[in-house]
Structure formats: structure tokens, C-alpha cells
Protein backbone atom coordinates (compact mmCIF):
# COMPACT_ATOMS: atom_id res chain seq x y z
CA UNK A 1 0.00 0.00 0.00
CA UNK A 2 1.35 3.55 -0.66
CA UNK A 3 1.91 5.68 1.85
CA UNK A 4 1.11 8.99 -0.48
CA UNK A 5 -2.33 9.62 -1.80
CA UNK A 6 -4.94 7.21 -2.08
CA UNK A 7 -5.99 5.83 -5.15
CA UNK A 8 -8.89 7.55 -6.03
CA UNK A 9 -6.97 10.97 -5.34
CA UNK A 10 -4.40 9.87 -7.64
CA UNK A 11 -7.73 8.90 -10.71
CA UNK A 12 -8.81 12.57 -9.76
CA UNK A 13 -5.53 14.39 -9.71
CA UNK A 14 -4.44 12.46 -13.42
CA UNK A 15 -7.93 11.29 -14.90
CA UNK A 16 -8.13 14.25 -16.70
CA UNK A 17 -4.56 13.98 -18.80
CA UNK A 18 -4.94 10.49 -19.20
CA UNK A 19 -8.41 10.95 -20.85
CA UNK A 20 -6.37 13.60 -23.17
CA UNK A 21 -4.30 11.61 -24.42
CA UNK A 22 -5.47 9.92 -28.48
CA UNK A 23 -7.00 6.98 -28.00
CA UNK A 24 -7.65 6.75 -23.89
CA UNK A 25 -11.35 6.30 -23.78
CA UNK A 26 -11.65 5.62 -19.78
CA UNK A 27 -9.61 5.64 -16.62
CA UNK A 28 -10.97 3.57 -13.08
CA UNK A 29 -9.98 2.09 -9.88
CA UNK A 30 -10.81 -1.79 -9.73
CA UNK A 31 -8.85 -4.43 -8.23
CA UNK A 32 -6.39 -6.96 -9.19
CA UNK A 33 -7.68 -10.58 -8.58
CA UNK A 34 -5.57 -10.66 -5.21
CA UNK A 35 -7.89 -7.38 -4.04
CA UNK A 36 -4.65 -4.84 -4.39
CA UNK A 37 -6.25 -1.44 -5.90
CA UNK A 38 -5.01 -0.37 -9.12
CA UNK A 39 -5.58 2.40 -11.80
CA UNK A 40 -7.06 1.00 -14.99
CA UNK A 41 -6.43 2.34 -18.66
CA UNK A 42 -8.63 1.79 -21.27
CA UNK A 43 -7.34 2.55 -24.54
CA UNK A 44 -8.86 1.55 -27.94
CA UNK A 45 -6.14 -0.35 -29.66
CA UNK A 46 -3.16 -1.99 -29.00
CA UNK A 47 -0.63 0.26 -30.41
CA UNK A 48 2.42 0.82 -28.94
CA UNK A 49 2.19 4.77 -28.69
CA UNK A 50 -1.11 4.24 -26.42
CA UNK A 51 0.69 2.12 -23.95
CA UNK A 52 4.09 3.59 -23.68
CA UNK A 53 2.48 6.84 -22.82
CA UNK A 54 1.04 5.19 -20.38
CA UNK A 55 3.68 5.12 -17.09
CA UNK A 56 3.37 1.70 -15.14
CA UNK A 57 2.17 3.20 -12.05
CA UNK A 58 1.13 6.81 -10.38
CA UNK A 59 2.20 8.10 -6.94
CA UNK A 60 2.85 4.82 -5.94
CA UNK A 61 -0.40 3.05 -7.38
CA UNK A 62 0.11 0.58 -10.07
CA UNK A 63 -1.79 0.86 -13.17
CA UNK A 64 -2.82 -1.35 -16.03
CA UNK A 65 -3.67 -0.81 -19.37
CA UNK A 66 -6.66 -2.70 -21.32
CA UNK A 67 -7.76 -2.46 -24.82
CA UNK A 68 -11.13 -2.28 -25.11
CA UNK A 69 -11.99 -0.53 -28.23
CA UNK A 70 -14.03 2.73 -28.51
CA UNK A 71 -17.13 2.60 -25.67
CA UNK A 72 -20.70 3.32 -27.72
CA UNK A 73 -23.48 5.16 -25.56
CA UNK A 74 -26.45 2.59 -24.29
């Protein structure tokens, strides 16, 4: 567990430049299957660019990245 902000501080504080970035379509805070909170990605393809851009974790909270493809209204 970090001992800086917790992780829903850290979705607020970068949510919004991770959304800017070409091709994010969605940032949350879910859990790994061993229960250990961690920012997820979602990007709509697989390139490279997407990922890298993305670092592997934020103020000492891990993130992942998922492709999901682009999200369509209900």
C-alpha cells in the first residue's frame, strides 16, 4: 500500500490527462484478482504509442492498461 495519496486521489488528480491523451477512452480504480487497488487504462487499440504513454504506475499506485476498443453510448 502507498503511503502517499490514495488511489482515487491519484484517478482525480491524473484522470483528466490520461483521458487527453489519443486513444484513452476511460480511466478507473478496480482491483487486481488478489484485491490490491489499481488504476485501470482503457485505450482503444493496442498500439504501442497508447501504452508507452502510459507510465506503469502513479504516486505509488500501479496501473494497467486494457484495450477495449471505442465505448458506444447505451
Amino acid at each position: 500500500m502507498s503511503d502517499g495519496p490514495s488511489i482515487d486521489e491519484v484517478k482525480r488528480r491524473h484522470g483528466p490527462s490520461l483521458l487527453a491523451q489519443p486513444g484513452v477512452t476511460a480511466v478507473a480504480v478496480e482491483q487486481t484478482p488478489g484485491g490490491v487497488p489499481v488504476l485501470t487504462i482503457y485505450v482503444e487499440s493496442n498500439e504501442a504509442g497508447q501504452r508507452l504513454a502510459i507510465p506503469s504506475s502513479l504516486d505509488g499506485h500501479p496501473t494497467r492498461v486494457i484495450t477495449s476498443g471505442r465505448f458506444k453510448p447505451l
